[in-house]
C-alpha atoms as a PDB file:
ATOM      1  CA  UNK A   1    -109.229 -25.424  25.107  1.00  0.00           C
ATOM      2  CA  UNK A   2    -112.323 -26.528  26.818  1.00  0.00           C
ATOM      3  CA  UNK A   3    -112.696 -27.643  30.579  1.00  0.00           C
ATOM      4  CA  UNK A   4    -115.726 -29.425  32.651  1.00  0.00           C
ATOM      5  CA  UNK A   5    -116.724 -27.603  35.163  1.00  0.00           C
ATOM      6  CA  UNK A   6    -118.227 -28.689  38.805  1.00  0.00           C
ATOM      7  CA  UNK A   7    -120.326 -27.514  41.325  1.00  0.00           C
ATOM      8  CA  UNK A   8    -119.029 -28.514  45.214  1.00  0.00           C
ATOM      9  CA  UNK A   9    -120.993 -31.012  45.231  1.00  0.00           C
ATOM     10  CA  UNK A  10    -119.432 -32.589  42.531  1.00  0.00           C
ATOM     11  CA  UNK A  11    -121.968 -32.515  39.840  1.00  0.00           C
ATOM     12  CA  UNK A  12    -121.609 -31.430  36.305  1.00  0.00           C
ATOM     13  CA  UNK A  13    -121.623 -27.797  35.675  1.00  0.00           C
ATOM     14  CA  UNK A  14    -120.829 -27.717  31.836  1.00  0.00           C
ATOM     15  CA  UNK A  15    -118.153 -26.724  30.205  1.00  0.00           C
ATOM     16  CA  UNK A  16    -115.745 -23.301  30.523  1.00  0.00           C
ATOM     17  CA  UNK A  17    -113.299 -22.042  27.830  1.00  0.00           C
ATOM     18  CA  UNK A  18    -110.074 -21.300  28.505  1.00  0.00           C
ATOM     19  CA  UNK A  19    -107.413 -19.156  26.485  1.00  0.00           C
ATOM     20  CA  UNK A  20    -104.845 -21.584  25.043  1.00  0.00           C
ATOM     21  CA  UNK A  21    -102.354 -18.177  25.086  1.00  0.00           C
ATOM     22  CA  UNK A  22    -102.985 -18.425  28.934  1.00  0.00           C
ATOM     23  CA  UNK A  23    -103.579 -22.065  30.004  1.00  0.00           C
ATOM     24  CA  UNK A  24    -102.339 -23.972  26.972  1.00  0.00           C
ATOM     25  CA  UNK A  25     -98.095 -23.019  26.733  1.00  0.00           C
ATOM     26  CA  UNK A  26     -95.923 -25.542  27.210  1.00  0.00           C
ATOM     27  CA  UNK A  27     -94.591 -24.936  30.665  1.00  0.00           C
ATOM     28  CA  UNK A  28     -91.090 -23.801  31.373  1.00  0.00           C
ATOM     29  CA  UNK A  29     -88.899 -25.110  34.200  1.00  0.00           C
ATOM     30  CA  UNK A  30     -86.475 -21.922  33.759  1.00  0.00           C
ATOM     31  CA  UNK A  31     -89.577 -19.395  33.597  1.00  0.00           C
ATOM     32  CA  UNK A  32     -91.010 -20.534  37.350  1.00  0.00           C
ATOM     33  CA  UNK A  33     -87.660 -21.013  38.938  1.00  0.00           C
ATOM     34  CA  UNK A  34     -86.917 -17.276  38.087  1.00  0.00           C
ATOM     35  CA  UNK A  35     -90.311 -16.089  39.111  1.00  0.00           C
ATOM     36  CA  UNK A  36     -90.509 -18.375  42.474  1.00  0.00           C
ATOM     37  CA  UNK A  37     -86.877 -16.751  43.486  1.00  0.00           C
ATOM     38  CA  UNK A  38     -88.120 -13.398  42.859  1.00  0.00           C
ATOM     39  CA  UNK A  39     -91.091 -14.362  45.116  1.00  0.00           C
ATOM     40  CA  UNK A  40     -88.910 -15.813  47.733  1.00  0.00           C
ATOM     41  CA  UNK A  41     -86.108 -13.595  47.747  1.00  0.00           C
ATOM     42  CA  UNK A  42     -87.885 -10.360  48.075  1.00  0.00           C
ATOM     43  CA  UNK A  43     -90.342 -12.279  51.111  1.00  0.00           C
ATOM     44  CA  UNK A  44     -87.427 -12.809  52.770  1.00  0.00           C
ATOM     45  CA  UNK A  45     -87.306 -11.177  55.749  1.00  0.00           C
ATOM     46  CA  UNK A  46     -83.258 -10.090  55.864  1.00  0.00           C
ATOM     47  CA  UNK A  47     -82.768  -9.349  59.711  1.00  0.00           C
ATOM     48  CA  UNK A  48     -79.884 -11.575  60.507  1.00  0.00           C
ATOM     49  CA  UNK A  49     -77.839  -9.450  62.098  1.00  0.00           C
ATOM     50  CA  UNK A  50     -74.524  -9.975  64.156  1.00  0.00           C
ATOM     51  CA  UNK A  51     -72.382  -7.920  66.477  1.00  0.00           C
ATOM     52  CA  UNK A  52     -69.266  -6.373  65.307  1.00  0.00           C
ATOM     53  CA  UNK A  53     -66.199  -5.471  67.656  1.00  0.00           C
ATOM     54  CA  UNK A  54     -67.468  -1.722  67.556  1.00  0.00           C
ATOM     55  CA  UNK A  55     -70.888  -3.028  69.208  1.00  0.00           C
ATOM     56  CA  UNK A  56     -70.055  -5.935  71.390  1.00  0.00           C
ATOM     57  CA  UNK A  57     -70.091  -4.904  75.285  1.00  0.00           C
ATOM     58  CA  UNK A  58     -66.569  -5.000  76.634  1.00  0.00           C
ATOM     59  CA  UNK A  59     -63.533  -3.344  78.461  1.00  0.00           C
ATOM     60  CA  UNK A  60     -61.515  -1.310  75.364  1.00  0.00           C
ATOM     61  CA  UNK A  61     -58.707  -1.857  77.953  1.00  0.00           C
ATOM     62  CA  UNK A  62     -55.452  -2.882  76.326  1.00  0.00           C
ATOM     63  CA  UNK A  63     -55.380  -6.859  77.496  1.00  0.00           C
ATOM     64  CA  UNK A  64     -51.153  -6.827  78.218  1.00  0.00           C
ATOM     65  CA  UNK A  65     -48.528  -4.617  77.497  1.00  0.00           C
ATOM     66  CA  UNK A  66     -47.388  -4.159  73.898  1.00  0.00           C
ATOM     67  CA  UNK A  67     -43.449  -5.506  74.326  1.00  0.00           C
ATOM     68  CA  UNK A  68     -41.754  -8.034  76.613  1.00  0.00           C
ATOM     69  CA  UNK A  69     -44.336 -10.529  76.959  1.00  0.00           C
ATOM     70  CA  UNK A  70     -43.391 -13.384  74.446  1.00  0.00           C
ATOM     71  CA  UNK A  71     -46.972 -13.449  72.648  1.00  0.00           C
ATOM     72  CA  UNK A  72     -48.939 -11.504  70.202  1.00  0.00           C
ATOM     73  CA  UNK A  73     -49.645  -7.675  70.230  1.00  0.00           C
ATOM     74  CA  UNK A  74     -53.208  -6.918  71.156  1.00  0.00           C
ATOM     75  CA  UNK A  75     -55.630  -4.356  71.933  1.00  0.00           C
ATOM     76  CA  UNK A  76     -59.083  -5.105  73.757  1.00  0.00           C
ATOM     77  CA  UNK A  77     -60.481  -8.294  74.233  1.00  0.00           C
ATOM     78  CA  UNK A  78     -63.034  -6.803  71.227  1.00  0.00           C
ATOM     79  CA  UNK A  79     -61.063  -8.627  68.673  1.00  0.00           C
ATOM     80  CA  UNK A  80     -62.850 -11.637  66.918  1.00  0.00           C
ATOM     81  CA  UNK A  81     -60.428 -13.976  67.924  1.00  0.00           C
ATOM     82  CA  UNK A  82     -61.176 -13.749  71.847  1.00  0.00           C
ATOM     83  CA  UNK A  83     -64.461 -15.356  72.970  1.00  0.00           C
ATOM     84  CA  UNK A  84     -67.104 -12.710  73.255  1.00  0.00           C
ATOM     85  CA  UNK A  85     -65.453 -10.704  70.873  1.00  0.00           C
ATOM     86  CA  UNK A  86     -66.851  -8.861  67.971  1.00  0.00           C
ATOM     87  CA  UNK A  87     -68.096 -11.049  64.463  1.00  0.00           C
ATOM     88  CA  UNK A  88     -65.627 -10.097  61.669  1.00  0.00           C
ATOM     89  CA  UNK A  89     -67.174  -9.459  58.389  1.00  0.00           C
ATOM     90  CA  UNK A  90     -70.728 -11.476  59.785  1.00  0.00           C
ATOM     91  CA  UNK A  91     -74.142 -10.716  58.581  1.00  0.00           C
ATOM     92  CA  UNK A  92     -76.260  -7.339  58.436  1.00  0.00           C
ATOM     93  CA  UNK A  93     -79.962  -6.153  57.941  1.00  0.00           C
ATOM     94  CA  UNK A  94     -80.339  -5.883  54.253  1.00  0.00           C
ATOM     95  CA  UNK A  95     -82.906  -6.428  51.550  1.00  0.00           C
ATOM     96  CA  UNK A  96     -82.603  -9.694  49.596  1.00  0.00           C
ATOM     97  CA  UNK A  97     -84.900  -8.476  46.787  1.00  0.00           C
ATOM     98  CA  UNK A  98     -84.197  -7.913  43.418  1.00  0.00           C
ATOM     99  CA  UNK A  99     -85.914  -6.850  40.343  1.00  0.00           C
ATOM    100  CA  UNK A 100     -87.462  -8.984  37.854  1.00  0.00           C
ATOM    101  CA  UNK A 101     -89.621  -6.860  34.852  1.00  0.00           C
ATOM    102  CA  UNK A 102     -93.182  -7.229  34.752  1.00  0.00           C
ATOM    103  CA  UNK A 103     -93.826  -8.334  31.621  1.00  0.00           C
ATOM    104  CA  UNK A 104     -91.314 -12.069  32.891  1.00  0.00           C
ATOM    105  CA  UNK A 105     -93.388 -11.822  35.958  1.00  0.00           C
ATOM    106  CA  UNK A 106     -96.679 -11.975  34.172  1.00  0.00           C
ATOM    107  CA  UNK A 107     -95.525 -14.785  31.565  1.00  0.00           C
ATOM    108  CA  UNK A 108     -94.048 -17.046  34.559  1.00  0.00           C
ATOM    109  CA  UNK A 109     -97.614 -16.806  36.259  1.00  0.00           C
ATOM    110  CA  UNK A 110     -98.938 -18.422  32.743  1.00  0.00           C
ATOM    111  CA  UNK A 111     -96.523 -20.873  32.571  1.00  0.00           C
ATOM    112  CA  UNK A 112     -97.682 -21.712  36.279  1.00  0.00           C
ATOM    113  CA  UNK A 113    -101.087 -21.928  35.174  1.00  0.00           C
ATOM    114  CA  UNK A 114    -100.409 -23.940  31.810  1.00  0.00           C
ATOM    115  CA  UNK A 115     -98.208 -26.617  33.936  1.00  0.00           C
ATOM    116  CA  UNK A 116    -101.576 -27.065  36.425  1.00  0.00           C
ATOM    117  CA  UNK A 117    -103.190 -27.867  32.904  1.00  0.00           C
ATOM    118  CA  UNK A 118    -101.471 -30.052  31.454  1.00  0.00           C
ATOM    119  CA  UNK A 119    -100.707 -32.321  34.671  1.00  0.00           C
ATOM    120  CA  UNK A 120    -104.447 -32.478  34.926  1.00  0.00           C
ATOM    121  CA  UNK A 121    -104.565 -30.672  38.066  1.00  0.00           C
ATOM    122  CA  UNK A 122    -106.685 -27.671  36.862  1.00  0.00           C
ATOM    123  CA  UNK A 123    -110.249 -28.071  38.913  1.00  0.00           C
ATOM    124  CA  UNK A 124    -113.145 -25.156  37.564  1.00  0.00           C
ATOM    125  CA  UNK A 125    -115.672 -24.992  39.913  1.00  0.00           C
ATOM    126  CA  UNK A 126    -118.964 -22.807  38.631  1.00  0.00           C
ATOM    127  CA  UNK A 127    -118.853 -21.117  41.900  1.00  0.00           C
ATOM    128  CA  UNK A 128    -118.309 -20.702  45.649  1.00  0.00           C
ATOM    129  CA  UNK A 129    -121.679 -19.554  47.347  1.00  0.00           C
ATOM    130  CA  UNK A 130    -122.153 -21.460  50.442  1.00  0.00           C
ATOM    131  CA  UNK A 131    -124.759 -20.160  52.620  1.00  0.00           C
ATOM    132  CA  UNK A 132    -123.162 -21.548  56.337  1.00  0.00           C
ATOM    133  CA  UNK A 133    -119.975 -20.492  57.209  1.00  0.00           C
ATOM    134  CA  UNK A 134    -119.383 -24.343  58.785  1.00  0.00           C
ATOM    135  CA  UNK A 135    -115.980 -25.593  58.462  1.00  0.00           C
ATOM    136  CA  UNK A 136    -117.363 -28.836  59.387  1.00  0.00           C
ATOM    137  CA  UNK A 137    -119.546 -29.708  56.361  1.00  0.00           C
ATOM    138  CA  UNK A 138    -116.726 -27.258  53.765  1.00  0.00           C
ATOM    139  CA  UNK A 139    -114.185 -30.346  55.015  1.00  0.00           C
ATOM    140  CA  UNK A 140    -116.162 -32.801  54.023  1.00  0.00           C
ATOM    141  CA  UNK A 141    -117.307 -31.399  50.557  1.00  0.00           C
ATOM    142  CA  UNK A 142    -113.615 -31.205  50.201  1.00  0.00           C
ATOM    143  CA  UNK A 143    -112.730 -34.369  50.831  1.00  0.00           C
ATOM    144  CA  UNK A 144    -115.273 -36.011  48.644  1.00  0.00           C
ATOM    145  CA  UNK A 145    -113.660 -34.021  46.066  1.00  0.00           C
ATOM    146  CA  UNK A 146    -110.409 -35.172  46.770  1.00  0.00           C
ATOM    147  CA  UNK A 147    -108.510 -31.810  46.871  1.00  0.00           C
ATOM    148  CA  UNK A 148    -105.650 -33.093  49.510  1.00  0.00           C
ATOM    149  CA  UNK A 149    -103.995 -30.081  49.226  1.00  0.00           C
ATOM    150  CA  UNK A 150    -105.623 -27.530  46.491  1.00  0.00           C
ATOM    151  CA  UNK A 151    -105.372 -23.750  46.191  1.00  0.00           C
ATOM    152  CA  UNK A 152    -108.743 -22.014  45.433  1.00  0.00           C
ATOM    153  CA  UNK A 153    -108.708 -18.701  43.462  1.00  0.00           C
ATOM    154  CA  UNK A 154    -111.826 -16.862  42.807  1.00  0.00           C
ATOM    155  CA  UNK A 155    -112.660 -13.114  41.303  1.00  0.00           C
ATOM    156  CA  UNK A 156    -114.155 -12.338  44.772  1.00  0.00           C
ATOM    157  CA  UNK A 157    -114.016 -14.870  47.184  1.00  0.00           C
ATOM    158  CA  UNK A 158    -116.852 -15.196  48.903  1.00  0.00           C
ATOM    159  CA  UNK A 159    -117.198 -14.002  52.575  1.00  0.00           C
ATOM    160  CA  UNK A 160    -118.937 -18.122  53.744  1.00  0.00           C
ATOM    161  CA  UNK A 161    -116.541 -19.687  51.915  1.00  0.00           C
ATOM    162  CA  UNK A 162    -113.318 -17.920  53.301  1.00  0.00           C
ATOM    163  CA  UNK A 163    -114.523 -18.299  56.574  1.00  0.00           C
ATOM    164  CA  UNK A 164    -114.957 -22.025  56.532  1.00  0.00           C
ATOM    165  CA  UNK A 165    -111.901 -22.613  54.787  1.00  0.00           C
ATOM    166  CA  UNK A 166    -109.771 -20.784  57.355  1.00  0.00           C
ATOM    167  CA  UNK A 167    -109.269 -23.709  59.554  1.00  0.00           C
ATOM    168  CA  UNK A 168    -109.206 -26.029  57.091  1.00  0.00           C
ATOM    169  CA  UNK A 169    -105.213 -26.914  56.985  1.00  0.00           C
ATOM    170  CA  UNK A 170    -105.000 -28.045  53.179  1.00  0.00           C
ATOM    171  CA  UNK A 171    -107.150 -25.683  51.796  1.00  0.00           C
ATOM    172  CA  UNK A 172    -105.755 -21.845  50.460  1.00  0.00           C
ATOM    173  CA  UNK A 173    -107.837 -19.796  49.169  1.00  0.00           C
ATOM    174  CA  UNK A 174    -107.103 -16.738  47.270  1.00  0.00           C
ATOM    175  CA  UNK A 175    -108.762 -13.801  45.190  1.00  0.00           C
ATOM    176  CA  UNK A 176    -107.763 -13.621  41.163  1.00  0.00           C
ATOM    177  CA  UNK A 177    -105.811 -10.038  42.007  1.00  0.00           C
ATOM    178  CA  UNK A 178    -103.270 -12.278  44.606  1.00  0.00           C
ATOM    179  CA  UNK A 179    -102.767 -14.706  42.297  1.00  0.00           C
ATOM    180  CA  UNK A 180     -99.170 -15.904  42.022  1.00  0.00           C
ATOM    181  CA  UNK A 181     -96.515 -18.816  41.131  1.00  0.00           C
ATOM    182  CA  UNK A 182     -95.355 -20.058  44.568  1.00  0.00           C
ATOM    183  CA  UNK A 183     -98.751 -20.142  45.796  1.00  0.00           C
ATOM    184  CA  UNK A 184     -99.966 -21.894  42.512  1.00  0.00           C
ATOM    185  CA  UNK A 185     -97.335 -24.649  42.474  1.00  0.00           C
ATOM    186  CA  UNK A 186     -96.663 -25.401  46.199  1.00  0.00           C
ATOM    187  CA  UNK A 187    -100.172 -26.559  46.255  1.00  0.00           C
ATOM    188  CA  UNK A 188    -101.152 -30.175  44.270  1.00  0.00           C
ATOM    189  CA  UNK A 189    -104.822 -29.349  42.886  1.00  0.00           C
ATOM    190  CA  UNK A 190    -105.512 -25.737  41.235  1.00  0.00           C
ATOM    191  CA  UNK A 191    -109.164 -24.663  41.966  1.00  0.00           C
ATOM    192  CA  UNK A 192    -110.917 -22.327  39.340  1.00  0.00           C
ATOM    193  CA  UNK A 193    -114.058 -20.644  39.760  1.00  0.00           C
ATOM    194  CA  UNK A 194    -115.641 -19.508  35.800  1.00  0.00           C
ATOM    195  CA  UNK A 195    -115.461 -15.506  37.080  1.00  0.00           C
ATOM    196  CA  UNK A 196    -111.698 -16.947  38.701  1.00  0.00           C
ATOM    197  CA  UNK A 197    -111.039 -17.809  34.961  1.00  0.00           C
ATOM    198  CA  UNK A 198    -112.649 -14.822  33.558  1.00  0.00           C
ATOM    199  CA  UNK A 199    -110.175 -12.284  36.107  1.00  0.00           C
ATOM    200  CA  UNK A 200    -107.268 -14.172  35.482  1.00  0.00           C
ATOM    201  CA  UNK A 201    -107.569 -13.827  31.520  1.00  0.00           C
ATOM    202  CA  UNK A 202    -108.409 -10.301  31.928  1.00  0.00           C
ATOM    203  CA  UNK A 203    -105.286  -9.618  34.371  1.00  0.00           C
ATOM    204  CA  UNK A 204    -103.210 -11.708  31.583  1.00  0.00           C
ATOM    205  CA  UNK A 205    -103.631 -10.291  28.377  1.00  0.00           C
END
């Protein structure tokens, strides 16, 4: 399938080709969702952590004697039933990742890129050279665009360009090696650049 491609200032660039294997599938809702909770699960930081009776600081004293007092039997006031007590059963560090095979990993990211596609949200620009580092005049080349919130992906990002898109809130930009799902769908406007095409078909097939 064939694609126009732009320059940042918005003129024509000609055309780029792009691998119907790669950017021309018809999406899958069940492909991402797997892929994105891979992503998110194994980001996920897993520190909640609570205090059990063994770890909670507190007299081990025996609260009342064990017969003759009309109530309960109990032991310290460690028990998760007293306030300040230990948390029975509660949360602990622990990794929330889990594995999903390469090969599912690599088809979800062309599924991702094949769903930009066909919602017409697939933007190839020829390239990214800028030669001032000026947020200022970047923010406005993007807004004449009209890239509200886009991702940018390019084989090497160049230096100018990353560092006037830093502070630019609606702007990501990545290199074609960090390319992902999450990133790729969160985002409403996919930004190509032809050697960003060119890595991510090489990295695909």
């Amino acid at each position: 399938m064939q694609a126009q491609a732009i320059t940042l200032a918005g003129e024509s660039a000609g055309t780029v080709e792009l691998d119907d294997a790669i950017f021309g599938l018809e999406p899958r809702a069940d492909i991402l969702h797997r892929v994105v909770r891979w992503q998110r699960a194994k980001a996920q930081a897993g520190t909640h952590s609570t205090l059990t009776r063994a770890e909670v600081s507190y007299s081990t004293k025996k609260i009342y004697r064990q017969k003759g007092t009309g109530g309960a039997r109990h032991g310290s006031k460690k028990a998760s039933i007293f306030r300040h007590g230990g948390v029975a059963k509660g949360p602990t560090p622990r990794s929330h990742a889990h594995d999903l095979n390469k090969k599912f990993r690599k088809l979800g990211l062309m599924h991702a890129l094949s769903a930009k596609a066909r919602a017409g949200e697939l933007v190839v620009v020829e390239n990214l050279d800028i030669t001032e580092a000026k947020t200022r005049i970047l923010a406005k080349q993007v807004e004449s665009l009209g890239w509200k919130r886009a991702l940018v992906i390019d084989a090497a990002v160049n230096d100018n360009f990353a560092r006037a898109a830093r502070n630019i809130e609606t702007l990501d930009v990545l290199p074609a090696i960090g390319a992902n799902v999450y990133d790729i769908l969160r985002r409403d406007t996919l930004v190509l650049t032809r050697a960003g095409v060119e890595a991510l078909e090489a990295r695909l097939k």
